[in-house]
Every structure is written in structure tokens, then in C-alpha cells.
C-alpha atoms as a PDB file:
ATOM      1  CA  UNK A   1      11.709   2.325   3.552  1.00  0.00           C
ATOM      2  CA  UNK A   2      15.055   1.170   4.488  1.00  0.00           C
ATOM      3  CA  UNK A   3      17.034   0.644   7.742  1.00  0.00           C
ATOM      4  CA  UNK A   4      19.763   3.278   9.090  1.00  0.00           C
ATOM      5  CA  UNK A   5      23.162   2.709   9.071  1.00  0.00           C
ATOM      6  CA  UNK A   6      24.931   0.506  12.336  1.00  0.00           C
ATOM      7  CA  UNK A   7      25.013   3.620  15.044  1.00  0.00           C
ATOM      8  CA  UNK A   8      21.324   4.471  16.037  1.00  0.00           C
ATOM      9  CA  UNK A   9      19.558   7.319  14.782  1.00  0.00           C
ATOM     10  CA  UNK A  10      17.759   7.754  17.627  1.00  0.00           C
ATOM     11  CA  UNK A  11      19.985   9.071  21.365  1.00  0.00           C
ATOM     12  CA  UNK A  12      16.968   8.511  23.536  1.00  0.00           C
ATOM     13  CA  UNK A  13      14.390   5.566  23.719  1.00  0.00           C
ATOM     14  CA  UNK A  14      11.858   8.140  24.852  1.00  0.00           C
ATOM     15  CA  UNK A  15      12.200   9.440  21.551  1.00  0.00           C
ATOM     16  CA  UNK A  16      10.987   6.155  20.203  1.00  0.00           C
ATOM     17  CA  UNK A  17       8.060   6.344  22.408  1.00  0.00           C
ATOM     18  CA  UNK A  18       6.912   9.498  21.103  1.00  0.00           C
ATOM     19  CA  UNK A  19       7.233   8.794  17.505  1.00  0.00           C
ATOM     20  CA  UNK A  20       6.649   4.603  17.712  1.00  0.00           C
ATOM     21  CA  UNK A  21       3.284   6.127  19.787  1.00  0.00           C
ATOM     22  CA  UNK A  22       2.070   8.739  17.595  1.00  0.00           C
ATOM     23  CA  UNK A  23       2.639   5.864  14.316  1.00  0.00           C
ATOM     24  CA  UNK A  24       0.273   3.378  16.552  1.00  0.00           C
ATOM     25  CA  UNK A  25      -2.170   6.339  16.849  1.00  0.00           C
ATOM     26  CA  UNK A  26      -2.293   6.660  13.197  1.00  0.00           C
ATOM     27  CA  UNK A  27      -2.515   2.961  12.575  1.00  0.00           C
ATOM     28  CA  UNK A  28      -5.418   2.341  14.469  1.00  0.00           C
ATOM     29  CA  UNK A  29      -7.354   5.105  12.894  1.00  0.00           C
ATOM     30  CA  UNK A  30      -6.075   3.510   9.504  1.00  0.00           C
ATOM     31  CA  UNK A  31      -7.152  -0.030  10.340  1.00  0.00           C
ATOM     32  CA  UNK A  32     -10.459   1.742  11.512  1.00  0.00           C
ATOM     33  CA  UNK A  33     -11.194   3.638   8.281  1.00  0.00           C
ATOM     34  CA  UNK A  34     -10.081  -0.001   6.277  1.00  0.00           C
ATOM     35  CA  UNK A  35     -12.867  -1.758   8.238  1.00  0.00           C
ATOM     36  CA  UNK A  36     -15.665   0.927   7.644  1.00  0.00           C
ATOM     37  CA  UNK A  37     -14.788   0.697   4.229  1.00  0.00           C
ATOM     38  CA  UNK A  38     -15.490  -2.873   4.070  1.00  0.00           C
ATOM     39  CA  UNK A  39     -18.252  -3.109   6.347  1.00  0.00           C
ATOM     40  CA  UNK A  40     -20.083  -0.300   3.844  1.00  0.00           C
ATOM     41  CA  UNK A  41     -19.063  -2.216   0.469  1.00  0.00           C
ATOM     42  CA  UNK A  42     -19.992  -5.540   2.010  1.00  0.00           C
ATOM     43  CA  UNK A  43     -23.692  -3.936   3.577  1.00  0.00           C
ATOM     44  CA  UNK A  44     -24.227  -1.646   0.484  1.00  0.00           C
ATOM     45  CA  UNK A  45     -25.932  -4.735  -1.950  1.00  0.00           C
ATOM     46  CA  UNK A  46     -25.518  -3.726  -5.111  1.00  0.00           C
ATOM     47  CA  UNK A  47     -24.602  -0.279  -5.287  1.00  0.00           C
ATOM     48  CA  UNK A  48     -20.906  -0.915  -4.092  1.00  0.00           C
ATOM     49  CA  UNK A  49     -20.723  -4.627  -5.332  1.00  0.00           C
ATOM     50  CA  UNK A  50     -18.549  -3.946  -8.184  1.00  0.00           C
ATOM     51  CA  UNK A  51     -15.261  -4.781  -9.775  1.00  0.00           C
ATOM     52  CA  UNK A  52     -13.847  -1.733  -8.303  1.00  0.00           C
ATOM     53  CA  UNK A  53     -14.958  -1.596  -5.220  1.00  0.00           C
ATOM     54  CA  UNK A  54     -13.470  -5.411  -4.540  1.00  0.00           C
ATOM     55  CA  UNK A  55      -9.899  -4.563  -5.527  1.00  0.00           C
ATOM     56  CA  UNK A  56     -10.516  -1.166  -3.025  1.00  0.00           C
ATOM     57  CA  UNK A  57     -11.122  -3.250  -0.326  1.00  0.00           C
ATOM     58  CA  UNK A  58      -8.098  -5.794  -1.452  1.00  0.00           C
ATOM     59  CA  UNK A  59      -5.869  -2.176  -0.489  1.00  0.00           C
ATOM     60  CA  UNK A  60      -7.844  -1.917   2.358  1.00  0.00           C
ATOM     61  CA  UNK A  61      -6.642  -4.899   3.776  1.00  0.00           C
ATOM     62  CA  UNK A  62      -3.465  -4.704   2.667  1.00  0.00           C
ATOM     63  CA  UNK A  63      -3.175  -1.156   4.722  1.00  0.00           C
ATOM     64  CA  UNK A  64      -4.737  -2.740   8.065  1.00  0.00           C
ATOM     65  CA  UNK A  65      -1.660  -5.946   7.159  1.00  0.00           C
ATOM     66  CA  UNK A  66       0.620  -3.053   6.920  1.00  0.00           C
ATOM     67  CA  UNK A  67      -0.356  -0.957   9.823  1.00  0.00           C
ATOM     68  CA  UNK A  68      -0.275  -4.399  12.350  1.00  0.00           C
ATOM     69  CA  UNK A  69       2.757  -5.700  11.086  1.00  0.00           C
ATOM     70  CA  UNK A  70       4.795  -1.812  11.758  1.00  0.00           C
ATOM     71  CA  UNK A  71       2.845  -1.875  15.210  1.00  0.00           C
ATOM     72  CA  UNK A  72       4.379  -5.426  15.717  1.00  0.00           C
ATOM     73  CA  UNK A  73       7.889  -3.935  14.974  1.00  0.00           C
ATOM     74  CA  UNK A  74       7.341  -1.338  17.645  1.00  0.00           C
ATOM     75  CA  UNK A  75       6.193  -3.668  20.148  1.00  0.00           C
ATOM     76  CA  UNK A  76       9.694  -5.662  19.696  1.00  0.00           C
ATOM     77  CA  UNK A  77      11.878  -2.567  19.295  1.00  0.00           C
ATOM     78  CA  UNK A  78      10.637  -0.832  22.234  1.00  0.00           C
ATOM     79  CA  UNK A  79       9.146  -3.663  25.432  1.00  0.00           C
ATOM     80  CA  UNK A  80      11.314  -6.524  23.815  1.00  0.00           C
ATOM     81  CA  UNK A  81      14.351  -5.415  23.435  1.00  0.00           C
ATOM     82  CA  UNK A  82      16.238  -8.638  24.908  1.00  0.00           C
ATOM     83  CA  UNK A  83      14.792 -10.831  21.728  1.00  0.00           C
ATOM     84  CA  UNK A  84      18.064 -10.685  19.881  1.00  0.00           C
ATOM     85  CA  UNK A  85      17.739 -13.431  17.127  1.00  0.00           C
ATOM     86  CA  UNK A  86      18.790 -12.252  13.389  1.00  0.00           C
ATOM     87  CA  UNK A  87      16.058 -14.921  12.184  1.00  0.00           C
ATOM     88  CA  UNK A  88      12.940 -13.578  14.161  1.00  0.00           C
ATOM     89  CA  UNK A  89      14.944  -9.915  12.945  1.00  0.00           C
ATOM     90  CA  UNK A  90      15.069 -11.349   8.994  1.00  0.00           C
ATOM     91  CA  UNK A  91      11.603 -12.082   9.260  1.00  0.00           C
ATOM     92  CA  UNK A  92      10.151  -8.969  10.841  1.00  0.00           C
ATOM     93  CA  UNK A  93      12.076  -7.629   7.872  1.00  0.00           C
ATOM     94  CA  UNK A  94      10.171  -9.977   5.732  1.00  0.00           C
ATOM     95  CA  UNK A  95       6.758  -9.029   6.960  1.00  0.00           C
ATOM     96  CA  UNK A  96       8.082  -5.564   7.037  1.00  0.00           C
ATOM     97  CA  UNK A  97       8.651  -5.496   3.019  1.00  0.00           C
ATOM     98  CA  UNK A  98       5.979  -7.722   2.366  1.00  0.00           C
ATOM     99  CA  UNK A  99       3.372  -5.078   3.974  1.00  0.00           C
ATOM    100  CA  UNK A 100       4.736  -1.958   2.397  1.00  0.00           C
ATOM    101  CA  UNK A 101       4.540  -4.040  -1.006  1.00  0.00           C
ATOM    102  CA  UNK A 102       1.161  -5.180  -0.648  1.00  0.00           C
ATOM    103  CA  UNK A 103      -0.243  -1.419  -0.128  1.00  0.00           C
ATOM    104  CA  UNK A 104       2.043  -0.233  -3.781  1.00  0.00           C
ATOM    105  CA  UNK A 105       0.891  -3.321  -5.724  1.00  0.00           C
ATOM    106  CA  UNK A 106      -2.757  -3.581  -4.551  1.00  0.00           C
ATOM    107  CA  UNK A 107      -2.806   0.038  -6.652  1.00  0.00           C
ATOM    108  CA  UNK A 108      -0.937  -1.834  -9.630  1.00  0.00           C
ATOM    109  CA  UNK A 109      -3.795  -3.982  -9.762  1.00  0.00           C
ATOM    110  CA  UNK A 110      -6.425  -1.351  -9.579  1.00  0.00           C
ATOM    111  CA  UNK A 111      -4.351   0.346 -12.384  1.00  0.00           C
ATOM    112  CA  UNK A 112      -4.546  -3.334 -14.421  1.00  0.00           C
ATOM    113  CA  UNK A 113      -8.594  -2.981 -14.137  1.00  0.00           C
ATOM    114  CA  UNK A 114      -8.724   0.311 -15.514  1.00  0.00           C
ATOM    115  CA  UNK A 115      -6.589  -0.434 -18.365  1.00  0.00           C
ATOM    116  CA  UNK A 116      -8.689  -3.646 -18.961  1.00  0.00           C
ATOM    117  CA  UNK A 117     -12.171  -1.317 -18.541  1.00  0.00           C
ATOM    118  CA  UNK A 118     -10.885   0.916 -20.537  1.00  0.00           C
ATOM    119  CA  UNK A 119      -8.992  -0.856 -23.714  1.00  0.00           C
ATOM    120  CA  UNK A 120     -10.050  -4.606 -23.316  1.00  0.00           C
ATOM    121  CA  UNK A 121     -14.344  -4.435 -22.878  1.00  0.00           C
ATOM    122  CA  UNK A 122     -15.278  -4.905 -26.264  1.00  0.00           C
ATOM    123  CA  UNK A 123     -13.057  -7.577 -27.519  1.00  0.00           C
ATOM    124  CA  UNK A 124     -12.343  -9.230 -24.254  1.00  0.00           C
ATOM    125  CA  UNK A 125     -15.647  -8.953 -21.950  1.00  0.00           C
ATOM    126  CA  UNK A 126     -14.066 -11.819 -19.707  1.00  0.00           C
ATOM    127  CA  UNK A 127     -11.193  -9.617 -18.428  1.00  0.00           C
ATOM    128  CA  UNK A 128     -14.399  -7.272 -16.338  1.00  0.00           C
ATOM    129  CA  UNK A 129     -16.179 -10.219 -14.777  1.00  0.00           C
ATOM    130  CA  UNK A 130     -15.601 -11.061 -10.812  1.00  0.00           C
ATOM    131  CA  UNK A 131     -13.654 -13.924 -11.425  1.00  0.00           C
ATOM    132  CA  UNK A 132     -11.119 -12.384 -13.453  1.00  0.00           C
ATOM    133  CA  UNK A 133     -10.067  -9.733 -10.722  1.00  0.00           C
ATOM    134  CA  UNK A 134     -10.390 -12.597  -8.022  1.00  0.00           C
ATOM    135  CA  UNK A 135      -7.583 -14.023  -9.994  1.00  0.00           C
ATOM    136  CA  UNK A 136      -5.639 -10.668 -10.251  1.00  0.00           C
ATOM    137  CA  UNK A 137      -6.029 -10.654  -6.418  1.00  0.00           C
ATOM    138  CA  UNK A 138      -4.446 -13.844  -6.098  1.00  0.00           C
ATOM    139  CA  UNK A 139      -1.784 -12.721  -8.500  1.00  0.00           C
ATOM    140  CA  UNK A 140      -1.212  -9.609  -5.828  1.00  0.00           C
ATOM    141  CA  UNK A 141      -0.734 -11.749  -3.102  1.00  0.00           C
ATOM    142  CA  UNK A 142       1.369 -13.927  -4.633  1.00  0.00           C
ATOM    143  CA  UNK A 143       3.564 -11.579  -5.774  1.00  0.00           C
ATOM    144  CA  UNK A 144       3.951 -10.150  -2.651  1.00  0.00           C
ATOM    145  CA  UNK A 145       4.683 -12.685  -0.693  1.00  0.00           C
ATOM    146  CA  UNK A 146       7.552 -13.593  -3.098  1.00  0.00           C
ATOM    147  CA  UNK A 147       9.412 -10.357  -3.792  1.00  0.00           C
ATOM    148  CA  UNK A 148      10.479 -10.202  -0.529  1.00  0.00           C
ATOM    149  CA  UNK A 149      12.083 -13.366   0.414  1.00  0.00           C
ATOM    150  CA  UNK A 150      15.799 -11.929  -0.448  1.00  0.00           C
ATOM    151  CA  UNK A 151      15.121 -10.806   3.446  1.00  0.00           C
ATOM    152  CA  UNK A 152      14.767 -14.143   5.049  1.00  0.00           C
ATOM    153  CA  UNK A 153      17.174 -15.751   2.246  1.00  0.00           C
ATOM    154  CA  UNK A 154      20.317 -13.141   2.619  1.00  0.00           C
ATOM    155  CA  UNK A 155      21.702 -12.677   5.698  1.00  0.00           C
ATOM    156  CA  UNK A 156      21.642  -8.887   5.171  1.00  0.00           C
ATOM    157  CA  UNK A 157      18.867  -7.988   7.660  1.00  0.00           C
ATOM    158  CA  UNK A 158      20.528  -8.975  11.365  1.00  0.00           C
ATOM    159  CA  UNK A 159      19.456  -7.807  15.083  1.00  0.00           C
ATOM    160  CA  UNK A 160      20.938  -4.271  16.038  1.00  0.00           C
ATOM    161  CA  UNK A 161      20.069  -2.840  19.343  1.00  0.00           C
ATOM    162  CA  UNK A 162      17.962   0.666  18.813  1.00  0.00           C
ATOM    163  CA  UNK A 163      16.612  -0.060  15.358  1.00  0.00           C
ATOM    164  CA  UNK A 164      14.258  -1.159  13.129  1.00  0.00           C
ATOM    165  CA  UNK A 165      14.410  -4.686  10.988  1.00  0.00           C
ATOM    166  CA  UNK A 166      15.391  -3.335   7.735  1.00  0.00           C
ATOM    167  CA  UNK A 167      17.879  -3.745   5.164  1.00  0.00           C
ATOM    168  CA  UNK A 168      20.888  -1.750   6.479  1.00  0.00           C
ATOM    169  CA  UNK A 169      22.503   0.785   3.925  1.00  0.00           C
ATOM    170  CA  UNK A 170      25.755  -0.652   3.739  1.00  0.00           C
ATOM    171  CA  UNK A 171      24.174  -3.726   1.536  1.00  0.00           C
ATOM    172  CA  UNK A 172      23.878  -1.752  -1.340  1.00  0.00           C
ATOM    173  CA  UNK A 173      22.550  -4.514  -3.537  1.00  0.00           C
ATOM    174  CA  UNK A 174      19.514  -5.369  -1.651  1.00  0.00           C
ATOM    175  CA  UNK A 175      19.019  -1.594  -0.671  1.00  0.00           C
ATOM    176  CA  UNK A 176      18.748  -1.047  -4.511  1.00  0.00           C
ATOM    177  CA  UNK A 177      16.785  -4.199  -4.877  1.00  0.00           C
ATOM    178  CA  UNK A 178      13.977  -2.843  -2.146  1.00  0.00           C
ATOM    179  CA  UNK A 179      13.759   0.161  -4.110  1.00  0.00           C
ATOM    180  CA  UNK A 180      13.375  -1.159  -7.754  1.00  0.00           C
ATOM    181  CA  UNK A 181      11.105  -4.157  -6.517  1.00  0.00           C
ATOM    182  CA  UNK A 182       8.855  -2.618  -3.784  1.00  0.00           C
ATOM    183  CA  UNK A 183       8.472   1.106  -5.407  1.00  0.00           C
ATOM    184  CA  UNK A 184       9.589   2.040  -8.915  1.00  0.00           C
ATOM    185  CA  UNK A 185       8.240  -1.047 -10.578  1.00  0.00           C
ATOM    186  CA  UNK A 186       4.801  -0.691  -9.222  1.00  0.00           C
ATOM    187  CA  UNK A 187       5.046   3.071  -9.436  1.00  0.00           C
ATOM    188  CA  UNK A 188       6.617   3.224 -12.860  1.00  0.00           C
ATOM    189  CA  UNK A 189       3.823   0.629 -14.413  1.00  0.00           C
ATOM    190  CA  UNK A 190       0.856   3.199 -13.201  1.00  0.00           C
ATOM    191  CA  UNK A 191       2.192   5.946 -14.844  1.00  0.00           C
ATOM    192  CA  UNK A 192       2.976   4.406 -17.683  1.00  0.00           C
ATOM    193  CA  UNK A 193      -0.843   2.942 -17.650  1.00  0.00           C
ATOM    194  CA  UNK A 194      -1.698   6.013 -16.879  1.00  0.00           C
ATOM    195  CA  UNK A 195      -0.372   7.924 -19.691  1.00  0.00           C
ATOM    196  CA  UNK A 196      -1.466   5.450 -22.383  1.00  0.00           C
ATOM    197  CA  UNK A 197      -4.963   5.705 -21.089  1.00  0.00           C
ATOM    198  CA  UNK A 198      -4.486   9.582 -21.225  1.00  0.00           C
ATOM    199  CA  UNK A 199      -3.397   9.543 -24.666  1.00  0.00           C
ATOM    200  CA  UNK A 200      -6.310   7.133 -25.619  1.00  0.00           C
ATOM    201  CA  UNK A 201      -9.218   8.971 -24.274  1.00  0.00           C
ATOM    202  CA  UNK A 202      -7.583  12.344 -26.134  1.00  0.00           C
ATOM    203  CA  UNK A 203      -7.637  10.332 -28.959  1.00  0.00           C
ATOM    204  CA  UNK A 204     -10.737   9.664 -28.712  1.00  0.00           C
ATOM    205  CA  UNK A 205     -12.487  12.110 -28.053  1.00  0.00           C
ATOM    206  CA  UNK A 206     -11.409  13.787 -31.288  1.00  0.00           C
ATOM    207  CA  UNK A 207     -13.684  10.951 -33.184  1.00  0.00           C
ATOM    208  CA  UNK A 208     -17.416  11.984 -33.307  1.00  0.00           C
ATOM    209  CA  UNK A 209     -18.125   8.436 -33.802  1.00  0.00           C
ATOM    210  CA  UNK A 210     -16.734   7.614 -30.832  1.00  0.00           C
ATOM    211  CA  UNK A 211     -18.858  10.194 -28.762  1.00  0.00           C
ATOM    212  CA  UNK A 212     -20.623   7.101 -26.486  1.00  0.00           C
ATOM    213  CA  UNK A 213     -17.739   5.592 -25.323  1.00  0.00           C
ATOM    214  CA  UNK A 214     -15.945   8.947 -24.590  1.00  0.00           C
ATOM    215  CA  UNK A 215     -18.108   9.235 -21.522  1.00  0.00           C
ATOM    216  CA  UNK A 216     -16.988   6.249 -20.232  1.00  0.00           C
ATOM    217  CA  UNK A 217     -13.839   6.836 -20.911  1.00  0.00           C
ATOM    218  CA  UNK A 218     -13.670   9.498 -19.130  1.00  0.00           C
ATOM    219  CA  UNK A 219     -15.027   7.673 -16.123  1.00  0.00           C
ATOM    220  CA  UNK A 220     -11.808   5.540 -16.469  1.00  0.00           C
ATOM    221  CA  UNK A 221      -9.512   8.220 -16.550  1.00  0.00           C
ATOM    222  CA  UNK A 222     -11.330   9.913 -13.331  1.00  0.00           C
ATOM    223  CA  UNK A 223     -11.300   6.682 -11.451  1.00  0.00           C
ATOM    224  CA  UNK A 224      -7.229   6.060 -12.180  1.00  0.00           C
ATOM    225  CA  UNK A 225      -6.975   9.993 -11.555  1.00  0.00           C
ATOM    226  CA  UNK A 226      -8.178   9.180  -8.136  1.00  0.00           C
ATOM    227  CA  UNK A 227      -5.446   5.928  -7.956  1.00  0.00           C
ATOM    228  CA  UNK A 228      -2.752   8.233  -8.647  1.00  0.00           C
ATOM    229  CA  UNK A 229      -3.611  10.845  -5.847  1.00  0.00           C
ATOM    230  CA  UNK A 230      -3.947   7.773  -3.092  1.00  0.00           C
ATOM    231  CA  UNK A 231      -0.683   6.009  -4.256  1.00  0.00           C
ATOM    232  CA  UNK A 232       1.050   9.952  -4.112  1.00  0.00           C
ATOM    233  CA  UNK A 233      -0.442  10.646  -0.668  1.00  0.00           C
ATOM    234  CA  UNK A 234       1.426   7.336   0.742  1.00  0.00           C
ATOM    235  CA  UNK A 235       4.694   7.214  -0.810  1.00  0.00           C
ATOM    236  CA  UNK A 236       4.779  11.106   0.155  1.00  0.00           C
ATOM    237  CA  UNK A 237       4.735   9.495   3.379  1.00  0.00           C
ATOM    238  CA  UNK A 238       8.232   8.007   2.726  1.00  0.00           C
ATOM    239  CA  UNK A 239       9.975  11.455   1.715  1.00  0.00           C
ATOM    240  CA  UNK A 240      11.413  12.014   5.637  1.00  0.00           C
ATOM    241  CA  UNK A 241      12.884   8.416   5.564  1.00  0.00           C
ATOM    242  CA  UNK A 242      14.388   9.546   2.188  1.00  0.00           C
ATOM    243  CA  UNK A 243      15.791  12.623   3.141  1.00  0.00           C
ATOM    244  CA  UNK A 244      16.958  10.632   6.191  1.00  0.00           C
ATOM    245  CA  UNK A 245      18.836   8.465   3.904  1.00  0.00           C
ATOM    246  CA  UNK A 246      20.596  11.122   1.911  1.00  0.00           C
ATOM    247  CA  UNK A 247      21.539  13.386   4.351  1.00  0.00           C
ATOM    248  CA  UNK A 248      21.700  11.237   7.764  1.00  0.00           C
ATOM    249  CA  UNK A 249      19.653  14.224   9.485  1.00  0.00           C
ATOM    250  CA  UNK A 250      18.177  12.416  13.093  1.00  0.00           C
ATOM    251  CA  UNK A 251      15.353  14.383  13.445  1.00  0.00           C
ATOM    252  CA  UNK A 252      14.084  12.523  10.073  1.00  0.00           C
ATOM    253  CA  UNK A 253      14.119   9.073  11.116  1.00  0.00           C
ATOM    254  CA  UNK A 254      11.593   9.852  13.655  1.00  0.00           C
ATOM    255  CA  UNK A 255       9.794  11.438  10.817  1.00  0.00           C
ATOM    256  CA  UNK A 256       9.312   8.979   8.665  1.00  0.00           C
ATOM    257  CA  UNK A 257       8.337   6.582  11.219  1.00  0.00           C
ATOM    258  CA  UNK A 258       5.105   8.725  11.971  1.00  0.00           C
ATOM    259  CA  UNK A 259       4.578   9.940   8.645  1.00  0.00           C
ATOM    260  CA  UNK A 260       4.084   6.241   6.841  1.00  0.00           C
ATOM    261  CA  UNK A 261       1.448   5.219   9.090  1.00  0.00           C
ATOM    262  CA  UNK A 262      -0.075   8.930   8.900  1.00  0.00           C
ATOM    263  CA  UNK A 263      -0.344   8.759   5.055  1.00  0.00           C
ATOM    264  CA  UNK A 264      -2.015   5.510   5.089  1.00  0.00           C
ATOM    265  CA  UNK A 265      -4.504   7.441   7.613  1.00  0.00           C
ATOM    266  CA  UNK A 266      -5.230  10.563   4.739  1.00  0.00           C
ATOM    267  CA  UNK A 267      -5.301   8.318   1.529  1.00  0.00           C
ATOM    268  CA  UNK A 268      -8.187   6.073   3.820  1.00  0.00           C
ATOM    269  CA  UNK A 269      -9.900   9.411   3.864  1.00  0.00           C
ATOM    270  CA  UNK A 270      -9.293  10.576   0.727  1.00  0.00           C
ATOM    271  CA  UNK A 271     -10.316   7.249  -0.970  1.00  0.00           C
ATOM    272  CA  UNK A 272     -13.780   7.967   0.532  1.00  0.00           C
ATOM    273  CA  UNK A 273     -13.389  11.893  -0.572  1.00  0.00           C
ATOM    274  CA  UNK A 274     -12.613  10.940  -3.774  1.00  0.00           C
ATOM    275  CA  UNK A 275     -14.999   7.552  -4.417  1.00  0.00           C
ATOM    276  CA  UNK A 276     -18.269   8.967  -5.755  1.00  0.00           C
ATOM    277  CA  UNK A 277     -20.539   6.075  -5.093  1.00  0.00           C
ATOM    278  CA  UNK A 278     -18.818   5.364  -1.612  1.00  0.00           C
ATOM    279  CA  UNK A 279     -18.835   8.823  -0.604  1.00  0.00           C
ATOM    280  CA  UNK A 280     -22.484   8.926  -1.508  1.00  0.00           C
ATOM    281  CA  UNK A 281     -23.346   6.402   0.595  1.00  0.00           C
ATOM    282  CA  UNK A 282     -21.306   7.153   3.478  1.00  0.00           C
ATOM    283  CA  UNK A 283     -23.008  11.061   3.539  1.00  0.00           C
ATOM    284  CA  UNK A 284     -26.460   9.223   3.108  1.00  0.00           C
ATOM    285  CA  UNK A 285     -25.936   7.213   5.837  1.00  0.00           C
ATOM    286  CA  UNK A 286     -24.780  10.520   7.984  1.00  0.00           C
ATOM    287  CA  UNK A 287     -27.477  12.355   7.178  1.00  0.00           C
ATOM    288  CA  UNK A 288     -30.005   9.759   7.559  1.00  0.00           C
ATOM    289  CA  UNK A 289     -29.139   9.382  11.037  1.00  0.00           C
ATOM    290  CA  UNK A 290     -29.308  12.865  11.663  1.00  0.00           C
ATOM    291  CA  UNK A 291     -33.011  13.565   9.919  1.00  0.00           C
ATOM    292  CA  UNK A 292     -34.046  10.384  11.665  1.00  0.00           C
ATOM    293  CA  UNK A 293     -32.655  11.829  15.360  1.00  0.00           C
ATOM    294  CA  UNK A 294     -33.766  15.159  14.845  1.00  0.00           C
ATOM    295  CA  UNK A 295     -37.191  13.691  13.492  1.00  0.00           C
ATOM    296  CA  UNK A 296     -37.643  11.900  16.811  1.00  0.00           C
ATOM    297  CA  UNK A 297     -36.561  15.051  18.859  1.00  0.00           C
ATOM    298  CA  UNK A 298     -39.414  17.133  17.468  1.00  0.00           C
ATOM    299  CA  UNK A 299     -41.659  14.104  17.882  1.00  0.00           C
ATOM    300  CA  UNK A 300     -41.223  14.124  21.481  1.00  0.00           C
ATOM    301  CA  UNK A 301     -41.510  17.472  21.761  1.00  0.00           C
ATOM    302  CA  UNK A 302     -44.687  17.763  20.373  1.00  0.00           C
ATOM    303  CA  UNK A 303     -46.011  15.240  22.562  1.00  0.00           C
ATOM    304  CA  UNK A 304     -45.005  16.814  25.575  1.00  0.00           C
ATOM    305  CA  UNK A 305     -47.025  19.600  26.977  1.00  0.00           C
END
């Protein structure tokens, strides 16, 4: 997600309300769905109190980090438009890159598990205990806090009236650099995870002797299956900005402003679609409530002449 070039893409500030409002909107609902997904994996006990389910939540607070940080940027761009500092601008940047790159490598990490379910459980047990991914959380963070300093350490990122902190186009190096480091490494390791888990369950499941573990690795492959649609649905969220980028067409800056924080908002849902166990107990919890309700209603009823 990278900055426009120096004129503005945008003619009229009430332009930036619409679109700067509608990416709030979608925000909030994201930072919403983030905390019910917590809340339930926190209350569940046991049922949700897996390996899993912790690095889920990890992405689910790095999507509320990224939704309050873009709100933030909206906030200055639009009611404080006299703070003019390139510092406070290079580290809005920061925070900027640092958000988007905590949402792309949070699903790295959930990739690492899988591979480590998948390949590692017999001859390295350690790798699936709690402590293990608490360590590959910190890793995350740490990681993400670091790839993005070029912003505050460059002067590239600087304060230009009508737009967003971001690496302008004209420094080509860093542009590149946000590219390789925030998407196609992150990206590219997946798939490549991906593939060799692919190739090891078809493997597999060619060996009757290995008919047990076939089952589970099949649950593997389903789980990353489901890491690959969330991780599509929100960098499909960045394909306006793109096409904004390549062929300087207005109407898609405005685009891609909305449709970031609107991806984030459908891969929430869809990661509670697509999570057997937490979609289980999100529709028991539903339709609990609504036996229970209805079960009072005929109660009362009854008792009523």
C-alpha cells in the first residue's frame, strides 16, 4: 500500500470524507469481530484453547492494531491538517507499515505451525507445545516492528498536504523495498509451505501404511487451505491501490482506501465461516439463546390464562 505521487489524487476533501468514513465504518466492525473472537477463544475452556486458536487471535489483534492505526491516519489527514511535521509524517508511515505487516506475517506464522503439525510431530514434539508458538509470536512482533524502520530512518516519507503518510512513488528503492518486505516475502513463504505440504499429504496418502496419519494430514492441509483464503481475501483488498499505482486512475485511490479496511471486515467473517470448532461454538451459542428465549416465551404463555 503505497503513497501517490506529489499532486493529490483526491480534488475534493469531501471526497475524503466519504471514503476516510466508509474505511472507519469497516474498521470498527473489524475491531468488533477481532474482539468476539477473543472473548469466545478466551471463554470457550478447552475446546478453543489450542495452538491454533492462539496464533488466530495473535491476527486478530494485529487487524484491530491495523484498523486503529489507518483510523489514526484519517483523523490527521482530514481534522488536522495544520500538523505539518515530516517526523510525526515518518512515523505515521512507520505505524502505517508496521500494521499492514503485522496482519501478512501473523498468517506466516500460522503457516510455520502447520508445517511444524504437519512434518515436525513425531521427531520434534516440542515444536506443538504452547511455549513454542508463544515464542513464534514474539518472533512476529519482532519482526514487525523492525522491517519497517527504513520509514523513520530515510527521509523518504515527508508531510504533503491532501495525502496519506506513505512512501511516495518517486523513491523507487523503498517503494520496491515495501513490496518485497511487507508482501511477497510473507506471501511467497505460504505458498511455498503450502505446496510442500500439498505434495506431502499426496504422497502420503499413496502409502497404506501411512493410512492413520493421512487423516490428520488432511486436517493440516484443510486448516492452511483456510489460511490461504483469509490472506487472499485481504491483499485482494489492495488490488484498487494497485491499479491506482499503474495507471494513476483517481477514482482508485478512494478505492483502495475503503477496500483495505473492508477486507479485513470479510476475512473476520470468513475466519469464523471457515473455523470448524469456532464456528461451532459461535452457532451453539446462537441457538442456545434462541431455544432458551423461545423456551421462556411458551412458558409464560402457558401460565397465563
Amino acid at each position: 500500500m503505497n503513497s501517490t505521487k506529489e499532486n493529490s489524487a483526491v480534488s475534493d476533501m469531501k471526497e475524503y470524507y466519504i471514503g476516510c468514513s466508509l474505511s472507519a465504518s469497516f474498521g470498527l466492525l473489524s475491531v468488533m469481530i477481532s474482539m468476539m473472537i477473543m472473548i469466545i477463544v478466551r471463554c470457550s475452556k478447552r475446546r478453543l484453547h489450542t495452538v491454533r486458536h492462539l496464533l488466530m487471535c495473535n491476527t486478530c489483534i494485529a487487524s484491530v492494531i491495523y484498523c486503529i492505526v489507518q483510523t489514526i491516519n484519517y483523523i490527521f489527514l482530514i481534522f488536522i491538517p495544520w500538523e505539518t511535521s515530516n517526523v510525526l509524517c515518518q512515523w505515521r508511515g512507520y505505524f502505517s507499515y508496521m500494521s499492514v505487516s503485522a496482519v501478512t506475517y501473523s498468517y506466516l506464522m500460522q503457516a510455520v505451525s502447520r508445517l511444524f503439525f504437519s512434518k515436525f510431530s513425531t521427531k520434534y514434539p516440542w515444536l506443538l507445545t504452547f511455549k513454542t508458538h508463544y515464542y513464534l509470536i514474539l518472533i512476529h512482533w519482532i519482526i514487525v516492528f523492525i522491517i519497517p524502520l527504513p520509514s523513520v530512518i530515510t527521509k523518504d516519507i515527508y508531510f504533503r498536504p491532501g495525502l496519506l503518510c506513505w512512501v511516495p512513488l518517486q523513491a523507487t528503492i523503498h517503494v520496491g523495498y515495501t513490496v518485497f518486505a511487507y508482501y511477497f516475502v510473507p506471501i511467497f513463504s505460504i505458498i511455498v509451505i503450502y505446496i510442500y505440504i500439498y505434495k506431502r499429504i499426496k504422497k502420503a496418502s499413496k502409502r497404506a501404511e501411512m493410512v492413520l496419519n493421512t487423516t490428520n494430514d488432511k486436517r493440516d492441509l484443510e486448516v492452511f487451505r483456510n489460511i490461504v483464503i483469509v490472506l487472499a481475501i485481504y491483499i485482494t483488498g489492495g488490488i484498487p491501490t494497485l491499479i491506482f499505482i499503474i495507471f494513476e486512475i483517481s477514482l482508485f485511490y478512494l478505492v483502495g482506501i475503503v477496500t483495505f479496511t473492508l477486507a479485513v471486515s470479510i476475512e473476520k467473517i470468513c475466519t469464523i465461516a471457515l473455523d470448524r470448532e469456532l464456528r461451532q461454538v459461535v452457532s451453539n451459542k446462537i441457538f442456545k439463546n434462541n431455544v432458551v428465549t423461545s423456551f421462556d416465551n411458551a412458558t409464560t404463555r402457558t401460565k397465563n390464562p
